[in-house]
Protein backbone atom coordinates (compact mmCIF):
# COMPACT_ATOMS: atom_id res chain seq x y z
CA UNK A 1 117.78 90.81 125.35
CA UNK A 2 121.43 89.77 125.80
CA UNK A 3 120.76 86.27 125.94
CA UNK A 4 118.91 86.12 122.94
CA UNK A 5 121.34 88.43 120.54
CA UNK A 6 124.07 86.03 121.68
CA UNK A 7 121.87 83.24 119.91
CA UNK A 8 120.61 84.96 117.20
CA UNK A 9 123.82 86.28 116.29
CA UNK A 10 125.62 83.40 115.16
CA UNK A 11 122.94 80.75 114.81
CA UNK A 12 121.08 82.43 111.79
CA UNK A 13 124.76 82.51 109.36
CA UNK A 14 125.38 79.25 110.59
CA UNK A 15 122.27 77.35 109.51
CA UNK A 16 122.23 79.63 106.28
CA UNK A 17 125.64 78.37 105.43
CA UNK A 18 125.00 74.74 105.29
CA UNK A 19 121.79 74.67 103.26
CA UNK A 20 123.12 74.47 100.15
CA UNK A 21 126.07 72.17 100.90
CA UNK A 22 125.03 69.17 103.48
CA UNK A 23 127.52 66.95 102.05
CA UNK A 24 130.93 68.87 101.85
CA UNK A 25 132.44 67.20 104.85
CA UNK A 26 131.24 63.31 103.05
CA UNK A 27 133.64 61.65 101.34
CA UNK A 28 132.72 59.15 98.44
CA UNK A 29 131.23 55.96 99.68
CA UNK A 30 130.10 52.67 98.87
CA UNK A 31 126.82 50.98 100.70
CA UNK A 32 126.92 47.10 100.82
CA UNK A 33 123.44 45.46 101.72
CA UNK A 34 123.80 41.76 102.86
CA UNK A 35 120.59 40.03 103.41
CA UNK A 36 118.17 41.57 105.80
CA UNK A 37 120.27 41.94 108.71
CA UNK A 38 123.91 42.64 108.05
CA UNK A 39 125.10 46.30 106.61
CA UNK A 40 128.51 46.70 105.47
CA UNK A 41 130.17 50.43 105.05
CA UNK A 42 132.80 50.45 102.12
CA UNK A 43 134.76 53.87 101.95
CA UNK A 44 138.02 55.41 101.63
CA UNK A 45 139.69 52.80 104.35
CA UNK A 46 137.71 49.49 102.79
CA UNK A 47 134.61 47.57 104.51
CA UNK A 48 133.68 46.10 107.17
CA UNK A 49 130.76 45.71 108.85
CA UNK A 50 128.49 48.34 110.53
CA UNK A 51 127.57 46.64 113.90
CA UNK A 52 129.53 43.61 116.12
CA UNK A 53 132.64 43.78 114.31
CA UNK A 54 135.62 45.35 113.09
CA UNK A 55 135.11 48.74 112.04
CA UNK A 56 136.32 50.06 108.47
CA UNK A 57 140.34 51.07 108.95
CA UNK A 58 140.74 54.67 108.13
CA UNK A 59 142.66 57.46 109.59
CA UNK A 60 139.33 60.06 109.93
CA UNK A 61 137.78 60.73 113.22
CA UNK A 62 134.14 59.95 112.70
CA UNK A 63 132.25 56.23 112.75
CA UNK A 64 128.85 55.59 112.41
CA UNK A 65 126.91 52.12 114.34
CA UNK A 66 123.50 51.50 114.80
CA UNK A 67 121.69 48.41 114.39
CA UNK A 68 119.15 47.53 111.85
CA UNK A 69 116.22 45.42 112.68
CA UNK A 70 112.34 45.06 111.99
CA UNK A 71 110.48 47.67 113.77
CA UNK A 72 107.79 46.43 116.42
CA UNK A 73 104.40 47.88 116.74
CA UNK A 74 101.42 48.40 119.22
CA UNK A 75 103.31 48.28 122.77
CA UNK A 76 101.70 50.09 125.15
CA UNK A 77 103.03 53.70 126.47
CA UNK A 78 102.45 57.00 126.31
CA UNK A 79 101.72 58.95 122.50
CA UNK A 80 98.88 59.79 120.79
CA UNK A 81 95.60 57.64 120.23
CA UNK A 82 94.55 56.67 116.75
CA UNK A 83 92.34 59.16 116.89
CA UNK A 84 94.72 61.98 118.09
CA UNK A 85 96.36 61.66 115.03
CA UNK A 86 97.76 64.72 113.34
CA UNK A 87 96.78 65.89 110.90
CA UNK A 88 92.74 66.11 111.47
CA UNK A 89 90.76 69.09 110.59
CA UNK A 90 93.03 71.68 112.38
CA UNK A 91 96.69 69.69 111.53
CA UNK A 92 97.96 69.63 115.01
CA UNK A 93 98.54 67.33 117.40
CA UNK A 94 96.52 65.97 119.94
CA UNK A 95 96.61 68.02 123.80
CA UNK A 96 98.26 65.46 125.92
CA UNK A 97 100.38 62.86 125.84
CA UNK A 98 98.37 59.83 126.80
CA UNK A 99 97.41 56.59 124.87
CA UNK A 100 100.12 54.49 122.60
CA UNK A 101 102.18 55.49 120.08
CA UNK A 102 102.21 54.52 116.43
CA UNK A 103 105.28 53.03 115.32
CA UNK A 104 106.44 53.53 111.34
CA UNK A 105 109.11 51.50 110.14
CA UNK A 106 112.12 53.91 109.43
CA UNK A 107 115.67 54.64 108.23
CA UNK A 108 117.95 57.04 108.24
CA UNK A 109 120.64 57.53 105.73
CA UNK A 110 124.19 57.98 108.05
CA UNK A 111 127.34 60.08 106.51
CA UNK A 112 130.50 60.29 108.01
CA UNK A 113 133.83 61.45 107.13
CA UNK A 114 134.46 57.99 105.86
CA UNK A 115 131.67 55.98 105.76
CA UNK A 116 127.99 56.10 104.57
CA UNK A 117 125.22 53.38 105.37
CA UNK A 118 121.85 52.99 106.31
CA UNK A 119 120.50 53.05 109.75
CA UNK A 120 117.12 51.37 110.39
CA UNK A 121 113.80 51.63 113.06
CA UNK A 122 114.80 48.38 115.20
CA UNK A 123 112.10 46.27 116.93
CA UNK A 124 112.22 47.56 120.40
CA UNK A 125 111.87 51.68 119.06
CA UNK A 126 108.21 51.54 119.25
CA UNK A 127 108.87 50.87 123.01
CA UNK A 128 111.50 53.07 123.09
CA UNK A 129 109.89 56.17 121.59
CA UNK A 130 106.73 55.43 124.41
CA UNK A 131 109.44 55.59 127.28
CA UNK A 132 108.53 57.56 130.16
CA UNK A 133 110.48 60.58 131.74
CA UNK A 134 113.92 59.22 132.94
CA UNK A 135 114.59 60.10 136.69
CA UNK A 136 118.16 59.54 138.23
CA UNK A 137 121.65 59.17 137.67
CA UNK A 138 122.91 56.91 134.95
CA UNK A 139 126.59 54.89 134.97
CA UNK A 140 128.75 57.71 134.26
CA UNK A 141 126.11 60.39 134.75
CA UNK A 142 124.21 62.81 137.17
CA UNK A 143 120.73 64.18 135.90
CA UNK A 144 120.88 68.00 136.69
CA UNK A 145 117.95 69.04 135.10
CA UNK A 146 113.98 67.38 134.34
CA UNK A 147 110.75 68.42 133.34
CA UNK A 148 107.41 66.29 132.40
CA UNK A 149 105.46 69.53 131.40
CA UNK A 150 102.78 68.02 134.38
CA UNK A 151 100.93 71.47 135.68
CA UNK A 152 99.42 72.71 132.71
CA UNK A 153 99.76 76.61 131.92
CA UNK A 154 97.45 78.55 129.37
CA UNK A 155 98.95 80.18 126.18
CA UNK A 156 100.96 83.48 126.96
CA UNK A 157 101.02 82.55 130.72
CA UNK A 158 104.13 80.02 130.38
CA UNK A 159 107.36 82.61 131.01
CA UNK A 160 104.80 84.24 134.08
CA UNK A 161 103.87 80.84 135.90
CA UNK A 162 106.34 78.46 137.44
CA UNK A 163 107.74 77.79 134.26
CA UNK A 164 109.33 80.91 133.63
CA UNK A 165 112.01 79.73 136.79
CA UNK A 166 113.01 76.60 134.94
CA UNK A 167 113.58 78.01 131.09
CA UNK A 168 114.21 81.13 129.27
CA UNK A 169 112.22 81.70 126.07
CA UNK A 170 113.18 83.88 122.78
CA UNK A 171 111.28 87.04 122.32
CA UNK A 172 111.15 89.55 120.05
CA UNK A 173 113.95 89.02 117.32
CA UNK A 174 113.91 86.89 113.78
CA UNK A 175 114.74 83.28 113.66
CA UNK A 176 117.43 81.74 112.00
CA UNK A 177 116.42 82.94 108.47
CA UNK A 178 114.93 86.05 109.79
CA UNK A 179 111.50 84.63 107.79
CA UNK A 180 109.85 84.26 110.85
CA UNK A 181 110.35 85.73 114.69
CA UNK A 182 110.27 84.13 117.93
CA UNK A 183 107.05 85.24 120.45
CA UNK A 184 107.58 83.29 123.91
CA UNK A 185 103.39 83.71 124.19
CA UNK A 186 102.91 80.68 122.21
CA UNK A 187 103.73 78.73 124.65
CA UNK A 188 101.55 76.81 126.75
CA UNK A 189 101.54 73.24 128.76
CA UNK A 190 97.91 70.64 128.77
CA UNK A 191 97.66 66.92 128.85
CA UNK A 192 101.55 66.42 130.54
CA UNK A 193 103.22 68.33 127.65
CA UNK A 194 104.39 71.15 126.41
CA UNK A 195 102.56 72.74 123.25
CA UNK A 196 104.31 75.52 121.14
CA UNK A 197 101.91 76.79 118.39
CA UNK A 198 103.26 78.33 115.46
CA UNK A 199 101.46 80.33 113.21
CA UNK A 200 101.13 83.88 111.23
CA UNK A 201 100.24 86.78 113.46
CA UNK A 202 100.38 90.10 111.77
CA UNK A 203 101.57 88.83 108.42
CA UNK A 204 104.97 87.44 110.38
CA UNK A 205 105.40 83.67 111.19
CA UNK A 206 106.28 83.18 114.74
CA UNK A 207 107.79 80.20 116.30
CA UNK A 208 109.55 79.78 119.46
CA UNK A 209 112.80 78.78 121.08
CA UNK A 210 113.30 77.67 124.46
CA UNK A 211 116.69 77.09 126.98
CA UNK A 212 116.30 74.61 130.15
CA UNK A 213 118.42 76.65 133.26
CA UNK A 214 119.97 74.11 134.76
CA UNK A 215 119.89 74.79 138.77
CA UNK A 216 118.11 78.19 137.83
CA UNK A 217 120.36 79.60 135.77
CA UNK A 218 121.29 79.94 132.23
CA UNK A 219 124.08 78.47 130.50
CA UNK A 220 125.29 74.87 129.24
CA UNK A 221 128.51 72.83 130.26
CA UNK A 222 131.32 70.99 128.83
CA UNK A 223 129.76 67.39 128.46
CA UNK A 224 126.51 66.32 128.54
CA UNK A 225 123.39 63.68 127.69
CA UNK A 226 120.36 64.94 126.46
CA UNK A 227 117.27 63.29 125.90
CA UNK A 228 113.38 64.70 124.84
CA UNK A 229 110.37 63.28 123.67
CA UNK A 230 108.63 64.94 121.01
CA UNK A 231 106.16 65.06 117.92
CA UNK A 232 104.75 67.60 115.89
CA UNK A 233 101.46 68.63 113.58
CA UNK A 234 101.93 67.05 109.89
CA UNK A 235 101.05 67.43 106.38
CA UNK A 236 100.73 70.66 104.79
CA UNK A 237 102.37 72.36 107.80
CA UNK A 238 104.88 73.91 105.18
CA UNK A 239 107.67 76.11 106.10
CA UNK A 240 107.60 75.16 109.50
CA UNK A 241 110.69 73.61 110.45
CA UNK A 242 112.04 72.70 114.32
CA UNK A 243 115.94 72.43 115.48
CA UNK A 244 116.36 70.64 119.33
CA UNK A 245 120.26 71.20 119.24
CA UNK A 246 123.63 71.79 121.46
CA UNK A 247 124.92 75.28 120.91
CA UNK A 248 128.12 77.14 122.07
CA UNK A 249 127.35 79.93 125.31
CA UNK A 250 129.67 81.67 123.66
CA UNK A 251 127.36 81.90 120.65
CA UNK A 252 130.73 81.79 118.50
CA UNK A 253 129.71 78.93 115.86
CA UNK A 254 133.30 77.57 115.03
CA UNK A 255 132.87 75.85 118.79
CA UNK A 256 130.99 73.61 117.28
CA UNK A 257 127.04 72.83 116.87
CA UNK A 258 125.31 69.46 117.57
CA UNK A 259 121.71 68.89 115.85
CA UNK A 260 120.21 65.76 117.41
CA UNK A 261 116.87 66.46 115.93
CA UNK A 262 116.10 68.89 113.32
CA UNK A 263 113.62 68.88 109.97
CA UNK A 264 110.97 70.17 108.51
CA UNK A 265 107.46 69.12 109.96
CA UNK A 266 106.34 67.66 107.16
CA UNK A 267 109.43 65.69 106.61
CA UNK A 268 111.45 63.23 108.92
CA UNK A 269 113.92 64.16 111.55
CA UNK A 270 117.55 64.73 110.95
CA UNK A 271 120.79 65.01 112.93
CA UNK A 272 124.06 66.64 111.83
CA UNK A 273 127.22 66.75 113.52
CA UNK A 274 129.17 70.23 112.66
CA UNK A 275 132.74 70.14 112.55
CA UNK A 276 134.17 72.05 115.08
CA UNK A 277 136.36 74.61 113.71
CA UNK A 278 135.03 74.13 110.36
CA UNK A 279 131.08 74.26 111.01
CA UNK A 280 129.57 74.38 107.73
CA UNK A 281 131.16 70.88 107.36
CA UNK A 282 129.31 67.77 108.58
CA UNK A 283 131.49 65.07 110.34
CA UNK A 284 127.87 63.16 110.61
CA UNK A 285 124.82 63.53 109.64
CA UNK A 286 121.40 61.35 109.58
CA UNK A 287 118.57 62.22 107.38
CA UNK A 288 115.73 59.67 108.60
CA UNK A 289 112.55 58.97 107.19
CA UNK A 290 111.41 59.34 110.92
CA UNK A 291 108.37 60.93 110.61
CA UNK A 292 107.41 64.07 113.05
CA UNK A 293 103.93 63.16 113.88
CA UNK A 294 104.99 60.31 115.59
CA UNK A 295 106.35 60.67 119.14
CA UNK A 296 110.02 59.80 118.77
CA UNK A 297 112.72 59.99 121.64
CA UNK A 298 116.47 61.84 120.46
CA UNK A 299 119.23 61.30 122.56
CA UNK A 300 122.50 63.35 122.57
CA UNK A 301 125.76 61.91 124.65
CA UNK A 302 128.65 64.71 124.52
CA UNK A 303 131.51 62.82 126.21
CA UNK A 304 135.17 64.12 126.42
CA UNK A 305 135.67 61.23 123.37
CA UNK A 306 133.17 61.33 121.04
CA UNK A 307 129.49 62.43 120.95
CA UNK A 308 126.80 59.78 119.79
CA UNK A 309 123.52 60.30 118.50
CA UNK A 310 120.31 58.40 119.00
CA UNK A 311 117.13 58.13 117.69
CA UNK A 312 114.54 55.59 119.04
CA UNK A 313 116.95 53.57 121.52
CA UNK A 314 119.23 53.00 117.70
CA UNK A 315 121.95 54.85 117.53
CA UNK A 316 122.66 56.30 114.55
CA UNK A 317 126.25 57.46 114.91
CA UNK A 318 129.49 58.57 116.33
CA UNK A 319 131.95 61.28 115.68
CA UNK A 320 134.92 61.62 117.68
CA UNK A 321 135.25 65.38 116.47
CA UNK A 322 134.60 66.65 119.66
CA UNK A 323 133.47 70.03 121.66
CA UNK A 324 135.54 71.61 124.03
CA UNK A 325 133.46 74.58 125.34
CA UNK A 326 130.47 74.92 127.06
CA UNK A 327 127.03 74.43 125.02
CA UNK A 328 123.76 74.34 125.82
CA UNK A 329 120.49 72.78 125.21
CA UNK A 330 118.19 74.84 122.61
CA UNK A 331 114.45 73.89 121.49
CA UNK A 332 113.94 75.82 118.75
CA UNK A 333 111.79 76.75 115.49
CA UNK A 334 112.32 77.97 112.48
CA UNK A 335 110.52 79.37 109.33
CA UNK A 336 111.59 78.56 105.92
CA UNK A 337 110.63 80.13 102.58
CA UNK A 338 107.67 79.36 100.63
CA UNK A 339 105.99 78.68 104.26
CA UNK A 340 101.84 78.40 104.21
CA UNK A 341 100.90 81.67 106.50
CA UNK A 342 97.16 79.34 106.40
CA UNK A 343 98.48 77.02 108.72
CA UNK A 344 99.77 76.55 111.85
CA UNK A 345 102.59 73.82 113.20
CA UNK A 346 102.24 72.67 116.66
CA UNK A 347 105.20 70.63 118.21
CA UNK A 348 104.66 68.88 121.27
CA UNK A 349 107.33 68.13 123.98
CA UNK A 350 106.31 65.14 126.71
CA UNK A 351 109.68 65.45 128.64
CA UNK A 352 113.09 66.65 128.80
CA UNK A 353 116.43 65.31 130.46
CA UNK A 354 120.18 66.55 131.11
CA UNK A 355 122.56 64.92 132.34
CA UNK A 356 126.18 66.24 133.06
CA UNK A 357 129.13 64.27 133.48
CA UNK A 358 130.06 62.27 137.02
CA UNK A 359 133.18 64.43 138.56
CA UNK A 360 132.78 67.72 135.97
């Protein structure tokens, strides 16, 4: 249980804190729309545009960039049929991960210490959120850890099978609100992907939470690219809500916490950046329209600079308030109040990658 009281003792104040107050690390700023494709930031330092040129002058530490283009639709790649839709008579997701993905249109509405603009879906994310599981080193970086979720594993069985070698699951203590609790036997793996149920068992909502141990063992690293492909049930899923973040082994929050994909089910995914030393501030944040039935691809890069989030090959932005401690990679739910104990919330996970830095 060590592991798990070292999570669930500082991640539960931490995401209670900043509920109420997303915005108190934004300062005031003014969004510029020219035409369809050029987005210009005006805050405290001026304006200037968001992508291919100069960036605003000011003396904070956080940018945001992305690029805003038309969405494309229909490419081929692996997501759910039309007819695996969620949302059907039992509001999950289909088993596997086979057949191509639906592509919405989206935005996402970027904060930084001193800028604010609007991100958009571009016209290669439909291709982008069908990608397949990355394998091998990128410029800069050495993959370390990979799993495609390939020999399927039936509910309760996941921590006893092979699985059980390559991440530790939460058991047996409340979830970040203490609303619900985390159960590793909802866990299971069919159709190339992972499949955590949630739902009410003995009038308690359980969801799960999951940690990748990189060569076998647990605990994160200073640095690091992570990447997952993922979707979730929708509709009236309510109360279900699912966090895929970078969080402090030393479980002290003040090291800093980095959300690169977080939301309610029924609503679209989010990022936020917390300040290091002052975490219930946001250097960053993204609240996309994004929605979670649809398979989507996040993508965190933690480099001794700045860390960069991404959502759908766009990224969405940069802070250069960075981590210096180790952190790891967390998969997690959560329960929220008001939650429908009628339904269940299954989130779906096709593949995850990590990445540490070349030389550290």
């Amino acid at each position: 249980m060590e592991r798990e009281q070292r999570v669930r003792g500082g991640h539960r104040p931490a995401r209670a804190a900043v509920r109420g107050g997303r915005s108190v690390a934004v300062a005031a700023s003014v969004l510029v729309v020219l035409g369809a494709g050029a987005l210009l930031v005006a805050g405290p330092g001026g304006a200037g545009p968001a992508d291919g040129a100069a960036a605003p002058s000011s003396s904070a530490t956080s940018t945001a960039a992305a690029s805003a283009a038309p969405t494309g639709t229909g490419l081929p790649g692996r997501g759910p049929t039309a007819a695996a839709q969620p949302g059907g008579s039992a509001g999950e997701p289909a088993d596997g991960a086979g057949g191509a993905p639906t592509a919405t249109a989206w935005t996402a509405a970027v904060h930084t210490r001193s800028t604010s603009g609007v991100r958009a879906s571009s016209r290669d994310s439909a291709a982008a959120a069908s990608a397949a599981l990355p394998a091998g080193d990128l410029p800069g970086w050495r993959q370390v850890f990979t799993d495609g979720f390939d020999d399927d594993v039936a509910e309760g069985a996941f921590t006893s099978s092979g699985y059980g070698d390559r991440w530790h699951a939460y058991d047996g203590f409340p979830d970040t609100f203490g609303v619900g609790a985390y159960s590793d036997d909802l866990l299971s793996v069919s159709g190339g992907a992972l499949q955590m149920r949630w739902h009410t068992q003995d009038g308690v909502p359980r969801v799960s939470g999951l940690v990748p141990l990189v060569d076998g063992r647990w605990g994160g690293h200073v640095g690091g690219r992570y990447s997952v492909r993922f979707r979730a049930s929708a509709g009236p899923a309510h109360g279900y809500n699912a966090a895929f973040l970078v969080w402090p082994d030393s479980n002290v929050w003040a090291q800093g916490e980095l959300d690169f994909a977080e939301g309610a089910l029924d609503g679209g995914v989010r990022a936020y950046h917390h300040c290091p030393g002052d975490p219930q501030a946001h250097c960053a944040s993204a609240e996309s329209t994004a929605p979670w039935e649809e398979w989507h691809v996040a993508t965190l890069e933690w480099t001794e600079r700045s860390v960069t989030y991404s959502l759908d090959g766009v990224r969405l932005m940069t802070s250069t308030d960075v981590p210096v401690d180790p952190m790891h990679l967390v998969l997690q739910g959560y329960v929220s109040q008001g939650y429908d104990p009628a339904r269940d919330a299954t989130v779906q996970v096709d593949w995850v990658a990590v990445w540490y830095p070349d030389g550290g």
